[in-house]
N, C-alpha and C. Protein backbone atom coordinates (compact mmCIF):
# COMPACT_ATOMS: atom_id res chain seq x y z
N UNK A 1 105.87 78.92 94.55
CA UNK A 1 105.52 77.66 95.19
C UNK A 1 106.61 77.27 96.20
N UNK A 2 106.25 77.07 97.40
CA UNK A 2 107.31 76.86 98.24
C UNK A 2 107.55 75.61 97.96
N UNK A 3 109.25 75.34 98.58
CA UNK A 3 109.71 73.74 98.52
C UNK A 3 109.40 72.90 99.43
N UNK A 4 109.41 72.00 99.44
CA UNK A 4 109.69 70.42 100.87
C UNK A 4 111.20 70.56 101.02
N UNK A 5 111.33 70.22 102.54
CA UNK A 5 112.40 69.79 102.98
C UNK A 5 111.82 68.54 104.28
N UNK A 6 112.32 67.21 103.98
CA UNK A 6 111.67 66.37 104.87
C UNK A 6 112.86 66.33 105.22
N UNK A 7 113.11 66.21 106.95
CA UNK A 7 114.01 66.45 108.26
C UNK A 7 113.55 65.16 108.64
N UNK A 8 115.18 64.61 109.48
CA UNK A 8 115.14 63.59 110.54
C UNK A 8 115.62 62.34 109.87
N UNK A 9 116.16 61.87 108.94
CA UNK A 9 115.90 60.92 108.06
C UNK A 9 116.96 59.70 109.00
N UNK A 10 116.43 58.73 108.91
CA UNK A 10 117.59 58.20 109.64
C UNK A 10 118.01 56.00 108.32
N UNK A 11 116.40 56.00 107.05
CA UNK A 11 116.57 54.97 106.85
C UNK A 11 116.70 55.21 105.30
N UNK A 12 117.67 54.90 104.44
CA UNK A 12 117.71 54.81 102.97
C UNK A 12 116.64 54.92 101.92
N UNK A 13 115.60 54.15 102.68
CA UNK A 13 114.26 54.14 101.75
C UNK A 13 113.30 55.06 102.12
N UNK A 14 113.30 56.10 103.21
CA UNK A 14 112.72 57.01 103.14
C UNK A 14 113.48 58.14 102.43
N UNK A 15 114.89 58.46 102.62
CA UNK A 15 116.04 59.53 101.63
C UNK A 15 115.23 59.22 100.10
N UNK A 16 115.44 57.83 99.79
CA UNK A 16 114.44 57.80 98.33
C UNK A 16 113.60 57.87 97.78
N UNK A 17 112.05 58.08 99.03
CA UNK A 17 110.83 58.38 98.60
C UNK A 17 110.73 60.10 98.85
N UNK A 18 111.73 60.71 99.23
CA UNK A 18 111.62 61.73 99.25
C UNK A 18 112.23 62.30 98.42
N UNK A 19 113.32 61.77 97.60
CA UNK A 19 113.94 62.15 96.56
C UNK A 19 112.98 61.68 95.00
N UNK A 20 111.66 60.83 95.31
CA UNK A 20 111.31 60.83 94.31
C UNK A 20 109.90 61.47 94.43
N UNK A 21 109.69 61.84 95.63
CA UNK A 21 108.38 62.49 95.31
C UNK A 21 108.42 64.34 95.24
N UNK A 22 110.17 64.43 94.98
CA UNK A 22 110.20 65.84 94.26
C UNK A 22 110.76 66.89 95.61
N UNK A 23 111.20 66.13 97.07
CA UNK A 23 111.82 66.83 97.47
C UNK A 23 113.20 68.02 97.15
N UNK A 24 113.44 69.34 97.84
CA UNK A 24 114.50 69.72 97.39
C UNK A 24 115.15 69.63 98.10
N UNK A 25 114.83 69.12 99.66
CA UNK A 25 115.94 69.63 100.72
C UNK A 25 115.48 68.33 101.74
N UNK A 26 116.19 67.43 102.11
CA UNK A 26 116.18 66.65 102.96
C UNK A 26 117.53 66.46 103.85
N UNK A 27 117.30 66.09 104.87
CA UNK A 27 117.82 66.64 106.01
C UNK A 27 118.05 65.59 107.67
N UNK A 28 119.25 65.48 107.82
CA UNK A 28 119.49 64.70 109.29
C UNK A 28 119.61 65.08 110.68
N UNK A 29 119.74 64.97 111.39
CA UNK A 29 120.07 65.30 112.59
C UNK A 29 121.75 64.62 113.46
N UNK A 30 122.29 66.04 113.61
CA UNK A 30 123.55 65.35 113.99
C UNK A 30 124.16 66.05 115.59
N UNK A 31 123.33 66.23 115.84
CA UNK A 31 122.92 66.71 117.12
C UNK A 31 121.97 66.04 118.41
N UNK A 32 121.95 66.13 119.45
CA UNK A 32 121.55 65.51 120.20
C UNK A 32 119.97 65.31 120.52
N UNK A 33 119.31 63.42 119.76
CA UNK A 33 117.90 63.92 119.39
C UNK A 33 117.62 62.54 119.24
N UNK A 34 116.36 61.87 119.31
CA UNK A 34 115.61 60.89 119.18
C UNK A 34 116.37 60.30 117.51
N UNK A 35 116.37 61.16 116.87
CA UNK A 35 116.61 60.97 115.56
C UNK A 35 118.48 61.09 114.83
N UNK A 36 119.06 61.12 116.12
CA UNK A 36 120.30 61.69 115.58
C UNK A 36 120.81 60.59 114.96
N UNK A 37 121.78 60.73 113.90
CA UNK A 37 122.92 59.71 113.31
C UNK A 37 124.10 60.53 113.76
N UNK A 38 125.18 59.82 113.04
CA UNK A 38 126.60 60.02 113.27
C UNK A 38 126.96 60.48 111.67
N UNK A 39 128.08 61.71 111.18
CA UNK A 39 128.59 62.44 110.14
C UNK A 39 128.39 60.63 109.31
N UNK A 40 128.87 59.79 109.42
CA UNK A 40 129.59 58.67 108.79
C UNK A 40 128.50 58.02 108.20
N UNK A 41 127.34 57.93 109.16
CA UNK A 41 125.63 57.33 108.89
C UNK A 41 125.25 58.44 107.68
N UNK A 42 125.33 59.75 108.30
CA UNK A 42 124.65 60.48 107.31
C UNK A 42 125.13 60.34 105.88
N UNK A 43 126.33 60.46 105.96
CA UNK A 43 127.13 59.87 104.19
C UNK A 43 126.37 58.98 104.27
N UNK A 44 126.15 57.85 104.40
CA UNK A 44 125.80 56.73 103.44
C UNK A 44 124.10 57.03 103.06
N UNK A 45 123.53 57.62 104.11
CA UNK A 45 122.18 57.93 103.82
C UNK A 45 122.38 58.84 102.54
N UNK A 46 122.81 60.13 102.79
CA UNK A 46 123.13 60.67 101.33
C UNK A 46 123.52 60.42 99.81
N UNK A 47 124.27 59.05 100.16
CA UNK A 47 125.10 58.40 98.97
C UNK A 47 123.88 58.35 97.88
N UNK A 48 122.69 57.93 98.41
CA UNK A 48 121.57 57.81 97.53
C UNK A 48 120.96 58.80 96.72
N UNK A 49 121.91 59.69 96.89
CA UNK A 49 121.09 61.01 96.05
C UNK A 49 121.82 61.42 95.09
N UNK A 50 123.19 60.84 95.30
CA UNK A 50 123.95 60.93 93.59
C UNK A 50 123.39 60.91 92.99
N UNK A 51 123.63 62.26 91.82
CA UNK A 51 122.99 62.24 90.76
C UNK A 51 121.68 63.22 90.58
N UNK A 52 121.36 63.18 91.71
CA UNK A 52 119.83 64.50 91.62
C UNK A 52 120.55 65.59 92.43
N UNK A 53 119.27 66.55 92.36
CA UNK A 53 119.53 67.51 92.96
C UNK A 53 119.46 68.30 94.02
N UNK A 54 118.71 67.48 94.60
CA UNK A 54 118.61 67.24 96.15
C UNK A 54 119.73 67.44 97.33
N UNK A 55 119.01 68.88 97.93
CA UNK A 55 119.89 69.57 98.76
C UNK A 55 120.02 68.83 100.12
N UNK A 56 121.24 68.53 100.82
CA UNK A 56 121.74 67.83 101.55
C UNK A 56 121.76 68.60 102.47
N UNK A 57 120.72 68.62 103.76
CA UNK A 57 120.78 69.14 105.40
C UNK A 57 121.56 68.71 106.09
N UNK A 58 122.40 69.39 107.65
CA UNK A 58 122.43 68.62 108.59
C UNK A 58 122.13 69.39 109.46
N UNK A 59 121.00 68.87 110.84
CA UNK A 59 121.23 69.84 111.75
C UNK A 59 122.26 69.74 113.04
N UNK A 60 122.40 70.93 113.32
CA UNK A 60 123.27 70.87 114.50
C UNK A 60 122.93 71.95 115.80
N UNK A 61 123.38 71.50 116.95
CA UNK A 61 122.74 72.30 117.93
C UNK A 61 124.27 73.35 118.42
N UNK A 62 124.75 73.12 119.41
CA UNK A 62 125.85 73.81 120.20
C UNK A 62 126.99 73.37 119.84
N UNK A 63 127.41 72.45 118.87
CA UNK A 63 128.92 72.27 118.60
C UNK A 63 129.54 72.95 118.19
N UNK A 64 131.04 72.97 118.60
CA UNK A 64 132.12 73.49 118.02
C UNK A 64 132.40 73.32 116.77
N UNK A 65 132.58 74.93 116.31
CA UNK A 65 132.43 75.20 114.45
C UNK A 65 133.51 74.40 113.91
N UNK A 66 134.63 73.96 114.36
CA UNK A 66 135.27 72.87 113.82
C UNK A 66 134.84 71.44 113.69
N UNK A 67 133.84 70.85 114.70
CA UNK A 67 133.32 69.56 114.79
C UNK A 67 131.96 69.98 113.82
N UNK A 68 131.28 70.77 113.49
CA UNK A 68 130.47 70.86 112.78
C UNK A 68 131.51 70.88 110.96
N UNK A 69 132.12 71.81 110.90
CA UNK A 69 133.01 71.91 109.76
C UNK A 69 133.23 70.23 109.17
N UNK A 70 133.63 69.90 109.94
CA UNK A 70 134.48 68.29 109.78
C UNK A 70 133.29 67.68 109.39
N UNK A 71 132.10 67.39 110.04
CA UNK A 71 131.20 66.75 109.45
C UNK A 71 130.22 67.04 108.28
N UNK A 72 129.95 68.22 108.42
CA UNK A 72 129.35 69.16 107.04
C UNK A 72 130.32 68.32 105.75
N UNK A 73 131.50 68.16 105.92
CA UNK A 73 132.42 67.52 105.22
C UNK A 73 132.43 66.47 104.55
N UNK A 74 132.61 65.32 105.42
CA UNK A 74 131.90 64.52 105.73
C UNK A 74 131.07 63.65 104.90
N UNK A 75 129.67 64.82 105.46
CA UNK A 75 128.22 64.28 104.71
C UNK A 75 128.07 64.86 103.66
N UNK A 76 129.17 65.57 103.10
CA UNK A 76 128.79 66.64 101.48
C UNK A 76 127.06 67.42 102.12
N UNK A 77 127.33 68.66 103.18
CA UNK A 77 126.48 69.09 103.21
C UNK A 77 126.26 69.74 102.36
N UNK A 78 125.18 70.07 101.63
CA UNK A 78 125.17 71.64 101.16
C UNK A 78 124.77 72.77 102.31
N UNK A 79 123.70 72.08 103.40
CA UNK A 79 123.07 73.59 104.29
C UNK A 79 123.06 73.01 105.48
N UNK A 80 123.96 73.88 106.18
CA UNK A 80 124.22 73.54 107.63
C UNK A 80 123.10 74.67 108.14
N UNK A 81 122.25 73.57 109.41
CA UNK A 81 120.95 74.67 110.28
C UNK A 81 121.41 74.46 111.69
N UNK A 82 121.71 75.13 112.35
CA UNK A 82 122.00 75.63 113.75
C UNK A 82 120.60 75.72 114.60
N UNK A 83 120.56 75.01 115.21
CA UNK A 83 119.53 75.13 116.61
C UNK A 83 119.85 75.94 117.86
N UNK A 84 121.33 76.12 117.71
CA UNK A 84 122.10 76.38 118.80
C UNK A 84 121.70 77.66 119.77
N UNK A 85 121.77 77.64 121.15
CA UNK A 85 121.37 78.31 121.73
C UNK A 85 122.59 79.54 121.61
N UNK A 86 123.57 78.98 121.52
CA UNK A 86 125.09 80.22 121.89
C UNK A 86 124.85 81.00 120.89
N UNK A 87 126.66 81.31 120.93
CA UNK A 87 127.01 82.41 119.49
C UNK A 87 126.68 82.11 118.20
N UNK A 88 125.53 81.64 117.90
CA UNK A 88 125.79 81.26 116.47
C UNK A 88 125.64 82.31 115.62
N UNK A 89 126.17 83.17 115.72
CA UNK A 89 126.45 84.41 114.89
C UNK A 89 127.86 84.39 114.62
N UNK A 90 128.60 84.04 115.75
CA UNK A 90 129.96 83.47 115.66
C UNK A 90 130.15 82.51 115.40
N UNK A 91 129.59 81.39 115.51
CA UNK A 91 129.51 80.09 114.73
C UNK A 91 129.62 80.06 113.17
N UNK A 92 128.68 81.06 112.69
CA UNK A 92 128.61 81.50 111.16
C UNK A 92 129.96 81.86 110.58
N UNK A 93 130.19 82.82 111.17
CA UNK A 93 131.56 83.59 110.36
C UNK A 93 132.33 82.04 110.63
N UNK A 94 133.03 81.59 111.71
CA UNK A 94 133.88 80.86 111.68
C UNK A 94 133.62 79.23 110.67
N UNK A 95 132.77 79.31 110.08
CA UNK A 95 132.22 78.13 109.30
C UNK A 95 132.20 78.76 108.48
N UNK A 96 131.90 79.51 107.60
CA UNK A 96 131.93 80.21 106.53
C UNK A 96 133.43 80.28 105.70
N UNK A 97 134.42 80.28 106.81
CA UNK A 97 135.67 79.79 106.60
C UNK A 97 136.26 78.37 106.65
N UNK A 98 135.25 77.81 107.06
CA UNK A 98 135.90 76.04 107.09
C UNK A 98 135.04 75.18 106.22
N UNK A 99 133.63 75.97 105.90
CA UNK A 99 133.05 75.15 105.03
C UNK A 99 131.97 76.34 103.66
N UNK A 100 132.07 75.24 102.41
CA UNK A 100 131.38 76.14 101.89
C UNK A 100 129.57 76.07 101.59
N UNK A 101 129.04 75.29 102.80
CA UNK A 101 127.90 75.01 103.22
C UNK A 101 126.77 75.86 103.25
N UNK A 102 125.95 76.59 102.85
CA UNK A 102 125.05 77.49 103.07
C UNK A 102 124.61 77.11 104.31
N UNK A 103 124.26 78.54 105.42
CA UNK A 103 124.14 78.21 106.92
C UNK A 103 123.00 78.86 106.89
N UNK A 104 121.69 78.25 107.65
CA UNK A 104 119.99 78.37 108.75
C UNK A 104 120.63 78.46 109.59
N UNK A 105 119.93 80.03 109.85
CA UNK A 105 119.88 80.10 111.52
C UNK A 105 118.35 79.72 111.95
N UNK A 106 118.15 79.40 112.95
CA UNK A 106 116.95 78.55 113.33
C UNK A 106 116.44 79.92 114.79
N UNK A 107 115.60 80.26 114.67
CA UNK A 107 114.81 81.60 115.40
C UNK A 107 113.19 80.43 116.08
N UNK A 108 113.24 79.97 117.59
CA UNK A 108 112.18 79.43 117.73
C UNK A 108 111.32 80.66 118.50
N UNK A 109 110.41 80.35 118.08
CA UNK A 109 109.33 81.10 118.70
C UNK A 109 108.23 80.70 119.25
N UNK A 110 108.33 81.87 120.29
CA UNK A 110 107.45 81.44 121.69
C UNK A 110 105.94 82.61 121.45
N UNK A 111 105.14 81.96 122.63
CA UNK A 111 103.69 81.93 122.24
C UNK A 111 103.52 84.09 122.16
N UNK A 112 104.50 84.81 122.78
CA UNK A 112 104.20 86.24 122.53
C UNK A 112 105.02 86.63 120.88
N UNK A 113 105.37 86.00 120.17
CA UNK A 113 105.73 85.98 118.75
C UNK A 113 107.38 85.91 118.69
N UNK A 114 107.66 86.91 117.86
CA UNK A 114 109.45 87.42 117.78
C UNK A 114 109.78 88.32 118.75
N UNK A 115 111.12 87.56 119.52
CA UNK A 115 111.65 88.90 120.45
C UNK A 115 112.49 89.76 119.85
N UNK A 116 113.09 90.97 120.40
CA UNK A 116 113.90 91.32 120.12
C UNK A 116 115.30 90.86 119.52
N UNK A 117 115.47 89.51 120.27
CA UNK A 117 117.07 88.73 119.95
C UNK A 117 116.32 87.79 118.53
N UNK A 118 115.17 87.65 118.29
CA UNK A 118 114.83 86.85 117.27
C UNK A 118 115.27 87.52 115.99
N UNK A 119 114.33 89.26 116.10
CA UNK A 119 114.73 89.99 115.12
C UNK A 119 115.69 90.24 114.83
N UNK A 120 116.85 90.73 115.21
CA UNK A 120 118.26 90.11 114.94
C UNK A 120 119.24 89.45 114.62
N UNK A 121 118.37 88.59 115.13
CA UNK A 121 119.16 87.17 114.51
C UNK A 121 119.06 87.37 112.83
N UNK A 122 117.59 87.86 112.38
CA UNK A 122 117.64 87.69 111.05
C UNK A 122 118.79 87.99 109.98
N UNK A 123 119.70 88.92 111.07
CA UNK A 123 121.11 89.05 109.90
C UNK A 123 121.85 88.07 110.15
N UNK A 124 123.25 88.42 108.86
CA UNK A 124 124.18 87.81 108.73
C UNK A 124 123.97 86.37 108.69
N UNK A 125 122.44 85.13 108.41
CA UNK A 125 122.73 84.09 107.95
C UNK A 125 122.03 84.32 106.61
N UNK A 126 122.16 82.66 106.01
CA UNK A 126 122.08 82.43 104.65
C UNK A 126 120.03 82.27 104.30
N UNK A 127 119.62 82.11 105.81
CA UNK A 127 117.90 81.67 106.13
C UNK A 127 118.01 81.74 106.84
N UNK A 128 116.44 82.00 107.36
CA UNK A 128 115.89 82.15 109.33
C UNK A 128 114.95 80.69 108.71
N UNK A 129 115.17 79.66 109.71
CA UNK A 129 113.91 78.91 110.19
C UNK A 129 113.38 78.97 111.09
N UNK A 130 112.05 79.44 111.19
CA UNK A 130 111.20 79.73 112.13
C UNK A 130 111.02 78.04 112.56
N UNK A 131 110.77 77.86 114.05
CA UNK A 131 110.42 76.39 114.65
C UNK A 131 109.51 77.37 115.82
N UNK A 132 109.06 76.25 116.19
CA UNK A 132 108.87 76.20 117.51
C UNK A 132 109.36 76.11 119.15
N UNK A 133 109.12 77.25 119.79
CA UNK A 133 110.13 77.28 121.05
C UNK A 133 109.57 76.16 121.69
N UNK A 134 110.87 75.67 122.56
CA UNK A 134 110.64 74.60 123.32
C UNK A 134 111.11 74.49 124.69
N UNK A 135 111.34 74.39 125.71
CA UNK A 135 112.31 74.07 126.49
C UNK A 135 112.57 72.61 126.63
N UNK A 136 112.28 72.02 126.03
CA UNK A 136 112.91 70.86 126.62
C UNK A 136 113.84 69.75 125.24
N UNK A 137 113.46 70.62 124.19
CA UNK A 137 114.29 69.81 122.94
C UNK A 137 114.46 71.73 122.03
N UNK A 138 115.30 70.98 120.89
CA UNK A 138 115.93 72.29 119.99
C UNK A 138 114.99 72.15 119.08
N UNK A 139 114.38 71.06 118.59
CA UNK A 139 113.27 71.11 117.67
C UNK A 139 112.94 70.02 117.62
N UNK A 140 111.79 69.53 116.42
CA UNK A 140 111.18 68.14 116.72
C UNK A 140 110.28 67.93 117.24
N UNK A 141 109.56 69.15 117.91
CA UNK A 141 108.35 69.33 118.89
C UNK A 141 106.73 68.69 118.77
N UNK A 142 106.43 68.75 117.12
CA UNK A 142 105.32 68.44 116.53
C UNK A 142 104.18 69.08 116.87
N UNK A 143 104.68 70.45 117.39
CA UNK A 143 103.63 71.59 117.60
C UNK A 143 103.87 72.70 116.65
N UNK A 144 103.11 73.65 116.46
CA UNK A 144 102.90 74.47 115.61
C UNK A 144 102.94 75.97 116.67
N UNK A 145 103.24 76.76 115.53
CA UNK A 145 103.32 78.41 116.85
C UNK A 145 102.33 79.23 115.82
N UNK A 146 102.09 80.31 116.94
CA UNK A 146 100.79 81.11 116.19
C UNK A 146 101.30 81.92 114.83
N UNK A 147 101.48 81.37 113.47
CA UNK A 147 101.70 82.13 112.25
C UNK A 147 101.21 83.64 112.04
N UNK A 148 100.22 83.65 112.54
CA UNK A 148 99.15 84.90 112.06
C UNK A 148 99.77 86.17 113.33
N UNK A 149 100.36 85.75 114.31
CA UNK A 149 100.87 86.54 115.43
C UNK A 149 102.62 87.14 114.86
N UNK A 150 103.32 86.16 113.37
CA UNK A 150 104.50 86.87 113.49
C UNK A 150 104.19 87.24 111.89
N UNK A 151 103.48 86.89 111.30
CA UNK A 151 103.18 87.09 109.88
C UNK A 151 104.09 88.35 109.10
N UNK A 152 103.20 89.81 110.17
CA UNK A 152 103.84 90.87 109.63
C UNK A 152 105.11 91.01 110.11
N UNK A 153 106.12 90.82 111.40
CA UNK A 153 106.90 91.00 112.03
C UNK A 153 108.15 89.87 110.79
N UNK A 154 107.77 89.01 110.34
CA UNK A 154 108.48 88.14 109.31
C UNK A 154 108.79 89.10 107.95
N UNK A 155 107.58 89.17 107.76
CA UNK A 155 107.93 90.03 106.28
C UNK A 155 108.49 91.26 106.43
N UNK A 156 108.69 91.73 106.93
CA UNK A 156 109.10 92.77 107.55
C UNK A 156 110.68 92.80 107.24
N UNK A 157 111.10 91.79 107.91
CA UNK A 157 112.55 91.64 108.26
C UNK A 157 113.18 90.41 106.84
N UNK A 158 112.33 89.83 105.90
CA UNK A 158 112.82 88.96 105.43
C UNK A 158 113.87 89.46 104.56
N UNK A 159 113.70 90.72 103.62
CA UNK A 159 114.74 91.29 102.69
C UNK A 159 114.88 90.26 101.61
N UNK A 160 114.26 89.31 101.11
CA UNK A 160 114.95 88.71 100.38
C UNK A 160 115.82 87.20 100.91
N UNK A 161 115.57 87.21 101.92
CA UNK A 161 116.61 86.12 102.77
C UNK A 161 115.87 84.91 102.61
N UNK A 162 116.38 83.36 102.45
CA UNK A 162 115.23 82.48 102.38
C UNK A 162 114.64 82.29 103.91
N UNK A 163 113.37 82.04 103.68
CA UNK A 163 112.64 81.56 104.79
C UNK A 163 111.80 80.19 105.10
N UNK A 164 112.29 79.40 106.13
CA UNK A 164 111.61 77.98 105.65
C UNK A 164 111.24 77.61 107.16
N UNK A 165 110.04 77.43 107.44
CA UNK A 165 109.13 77.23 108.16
C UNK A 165 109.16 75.92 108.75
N UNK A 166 109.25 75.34 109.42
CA UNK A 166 109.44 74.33 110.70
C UNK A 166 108.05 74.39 111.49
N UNK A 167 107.90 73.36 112.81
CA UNK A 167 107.20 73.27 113.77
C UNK A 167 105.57 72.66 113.44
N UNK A 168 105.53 71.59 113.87
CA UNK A 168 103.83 71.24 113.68
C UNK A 168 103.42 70.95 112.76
N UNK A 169 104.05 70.82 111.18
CA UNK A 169 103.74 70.83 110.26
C UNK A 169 103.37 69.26 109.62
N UNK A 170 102.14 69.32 109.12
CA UNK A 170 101.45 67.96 108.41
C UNK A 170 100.69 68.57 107.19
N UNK A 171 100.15 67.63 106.98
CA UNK A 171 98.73 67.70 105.25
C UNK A 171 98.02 68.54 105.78
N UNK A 172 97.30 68.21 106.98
CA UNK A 172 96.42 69.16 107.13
C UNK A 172 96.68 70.66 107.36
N UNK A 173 97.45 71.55 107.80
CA UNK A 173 97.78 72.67 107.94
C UNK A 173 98.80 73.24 107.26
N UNK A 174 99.67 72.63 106.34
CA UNK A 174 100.34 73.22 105.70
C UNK A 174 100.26 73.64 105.16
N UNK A 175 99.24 74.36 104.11
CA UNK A 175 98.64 75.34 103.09
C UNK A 175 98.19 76.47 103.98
N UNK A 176 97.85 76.06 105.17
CA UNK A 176 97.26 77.86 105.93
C UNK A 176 98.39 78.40 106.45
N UNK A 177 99.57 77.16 106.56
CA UNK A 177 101.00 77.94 107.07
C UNK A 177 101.39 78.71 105.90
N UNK A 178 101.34 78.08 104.58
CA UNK A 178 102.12 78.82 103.52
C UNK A 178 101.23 79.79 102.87
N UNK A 179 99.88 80.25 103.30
CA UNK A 179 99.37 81.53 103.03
C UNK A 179 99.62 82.25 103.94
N UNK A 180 100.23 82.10 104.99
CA UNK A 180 99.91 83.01 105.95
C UNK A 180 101.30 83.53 106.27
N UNK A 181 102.63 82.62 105.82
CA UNK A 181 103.77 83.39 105.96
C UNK A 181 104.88 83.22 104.59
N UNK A 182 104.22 82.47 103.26
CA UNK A 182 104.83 82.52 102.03
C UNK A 182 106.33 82.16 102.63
N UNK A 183 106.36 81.18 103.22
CA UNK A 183 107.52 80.74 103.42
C UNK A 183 108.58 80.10 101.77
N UNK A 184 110.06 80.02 101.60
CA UNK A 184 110.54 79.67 100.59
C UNK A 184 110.33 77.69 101.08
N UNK A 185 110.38 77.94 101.90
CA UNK A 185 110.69 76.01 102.07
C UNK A 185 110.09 75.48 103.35
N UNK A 186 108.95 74.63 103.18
CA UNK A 186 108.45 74.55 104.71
C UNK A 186 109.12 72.77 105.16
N UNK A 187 109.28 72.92 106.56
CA UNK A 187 110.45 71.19 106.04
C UNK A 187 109.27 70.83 107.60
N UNK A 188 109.14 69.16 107.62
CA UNK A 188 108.83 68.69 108.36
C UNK A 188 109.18 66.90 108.60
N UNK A 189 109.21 66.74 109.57
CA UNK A 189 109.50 65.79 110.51
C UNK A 189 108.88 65.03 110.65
N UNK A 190 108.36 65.21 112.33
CA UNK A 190 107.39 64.70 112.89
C UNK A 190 105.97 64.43 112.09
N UNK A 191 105.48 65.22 111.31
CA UNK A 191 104.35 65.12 110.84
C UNK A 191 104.26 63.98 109.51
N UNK A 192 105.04 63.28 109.79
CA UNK A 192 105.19 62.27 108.26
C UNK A 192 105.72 61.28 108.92
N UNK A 193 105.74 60.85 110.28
CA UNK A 193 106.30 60.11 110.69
C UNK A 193 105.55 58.75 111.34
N UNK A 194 106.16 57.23 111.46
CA UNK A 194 105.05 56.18 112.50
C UNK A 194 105.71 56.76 113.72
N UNK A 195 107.03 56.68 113.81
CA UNK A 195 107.67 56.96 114.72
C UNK A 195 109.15 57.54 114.74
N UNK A 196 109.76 58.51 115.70
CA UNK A 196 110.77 59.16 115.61
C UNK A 196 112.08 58.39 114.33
N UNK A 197 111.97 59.07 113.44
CA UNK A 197 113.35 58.45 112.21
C UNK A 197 112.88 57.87 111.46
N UNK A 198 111.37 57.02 111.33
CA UNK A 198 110.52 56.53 110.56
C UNK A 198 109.66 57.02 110.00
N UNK A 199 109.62 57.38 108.62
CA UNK A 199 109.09 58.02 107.89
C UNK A 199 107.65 56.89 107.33
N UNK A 200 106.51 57.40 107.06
CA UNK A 200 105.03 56.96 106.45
C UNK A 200 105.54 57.65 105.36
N UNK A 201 105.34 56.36 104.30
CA UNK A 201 105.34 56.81 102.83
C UNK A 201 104.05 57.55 102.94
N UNK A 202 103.25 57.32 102.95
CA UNK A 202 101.87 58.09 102.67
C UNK A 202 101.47 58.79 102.74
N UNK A 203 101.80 59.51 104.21
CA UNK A 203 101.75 60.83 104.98
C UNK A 203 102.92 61.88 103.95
N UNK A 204 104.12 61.26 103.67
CA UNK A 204 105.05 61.95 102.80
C UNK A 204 104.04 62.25 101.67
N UNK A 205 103.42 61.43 100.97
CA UNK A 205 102.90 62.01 100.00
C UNK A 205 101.98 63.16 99.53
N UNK A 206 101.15 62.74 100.88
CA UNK A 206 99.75 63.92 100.99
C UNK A 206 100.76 64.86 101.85
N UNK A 207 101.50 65.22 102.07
CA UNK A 207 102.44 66.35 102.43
C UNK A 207 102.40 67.35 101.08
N UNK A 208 103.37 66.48 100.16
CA UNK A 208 103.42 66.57 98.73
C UNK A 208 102.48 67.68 98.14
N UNK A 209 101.15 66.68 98.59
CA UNK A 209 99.85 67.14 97.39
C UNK A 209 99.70 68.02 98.46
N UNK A 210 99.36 68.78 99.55
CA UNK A 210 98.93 69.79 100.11
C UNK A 210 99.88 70.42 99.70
N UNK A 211 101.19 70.89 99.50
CA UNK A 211 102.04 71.82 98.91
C UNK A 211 101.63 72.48 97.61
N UNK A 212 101.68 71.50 96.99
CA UNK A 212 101.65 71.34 94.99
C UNK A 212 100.84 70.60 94.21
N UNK A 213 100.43 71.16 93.41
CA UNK A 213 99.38 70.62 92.74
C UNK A 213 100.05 69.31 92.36
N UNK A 214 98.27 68.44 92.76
CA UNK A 214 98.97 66.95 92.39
C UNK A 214 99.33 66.40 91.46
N UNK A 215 99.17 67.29 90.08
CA UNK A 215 99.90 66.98 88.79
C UNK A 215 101.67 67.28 89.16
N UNK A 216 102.08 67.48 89.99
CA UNK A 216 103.56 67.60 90.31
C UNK A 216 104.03 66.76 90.96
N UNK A 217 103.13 66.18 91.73
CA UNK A 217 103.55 64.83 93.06
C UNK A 217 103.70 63.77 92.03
N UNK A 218 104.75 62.99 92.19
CA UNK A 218 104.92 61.63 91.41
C UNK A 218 103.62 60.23 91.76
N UNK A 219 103.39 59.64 90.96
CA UNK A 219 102.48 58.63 91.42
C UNK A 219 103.63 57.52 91.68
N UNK A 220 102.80 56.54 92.29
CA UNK A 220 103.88 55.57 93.18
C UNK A 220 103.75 54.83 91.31
């Protein structure tokens, strides 16, 4: 059964409806974005999860592995995800030494599937998140990419590595995403949202129940 990871969080009482409707992985933005906070915001958003077990995201785009280090810090990340266009292959190793954060590399993909530099990428991180290519943002898009076009080219290369699925994702399509690429963790955003950082309890929920049987989703 794949996990939830709800991304973007920017208000206390959504961190808590997602921590009670059985999320494992929720997640901020600390990078440059409709939704971004600051390392200092994200602590206090996190503070609320003392006590469970709820894996602590942050994303980040092109910063320097020391300004990422410091804040991973910070916010008690557990999983730092890279959007970053550069070295983040070099980004990795040098964080790997400053923090003990599990690191996503983030692989977006464009409408002819995985390139060559995609497949590659799949080494040396801790997960590939597949998103959606964009040019004009790192993610956040609220579009979806053709699953059935990288399906085999994914499994292929996964080895065992986690895989957690991004881009476009809502109630309605998230079960044909997770037959079609058995992702470990599909995380979404936009699709649970009124507006950018504002989370719909409701939409969170029927997220929920399209994942997992609704004997697993908490009732309000």
């Amino acid at each position: 059964m794949a996990e939830v990871k709800f991304c973007g969080m920017t208000r206390e009482e959504d961190v808590l409806e997602a921590a009670r409707l059985g999320a494992s992985y929720i997640g901020v933005i600390l990078t440059s974005s409709p939704r971004q906070v600051t390392p200092s915001r994200a602590a206090q958003l996190f503070e609320v999860l003392d006590g469970t077990s709820v894996r602590r995201v942050g994303v980040f785009g092109d910063e320097p592995a020391d300004d990422i280090a410091r804040a991973a810090t910070l916010a008690s990340l557990d999983v730092i995800q890279l959007h970053g266009r550069g070295d983040v292959a070099g980004t990795f190793e040098a964080l790997r030494g400053l923090s003990g954060a599990e690191c996503w590399r983030v692989v977006r993909v464009g409408p002819t599937g995985l390139t060559d530099a995609d497949r590659a990428a799949f080494t040396g991180s801790d997960g590939i998140l597949l998103d959606t290519m964009s040019s004009a943002s790192l993610g956040g898009t609220g579009e979806a990419f053709d699953w059935s076009r990288v399906a085999a080219d994914v499994a292929a290369r996964r080895a065992g590595r986690r895989l957690i699925l991004a881009g476009g994702l809502h109630a309605g399509n998230v079960r044909d995403a997770i037959d079609q690429l058995s992702p470990d963790v599909v995380d979404v955003s936009s699709g649970v949202e009124i507006s950018p950082g504002v989370k719909d309890h409701a939409r969170m929920g029927a997220f929920l129940r399209a994942v997992r049987p609704p004997t697993l989703v908490p009732d309000r």
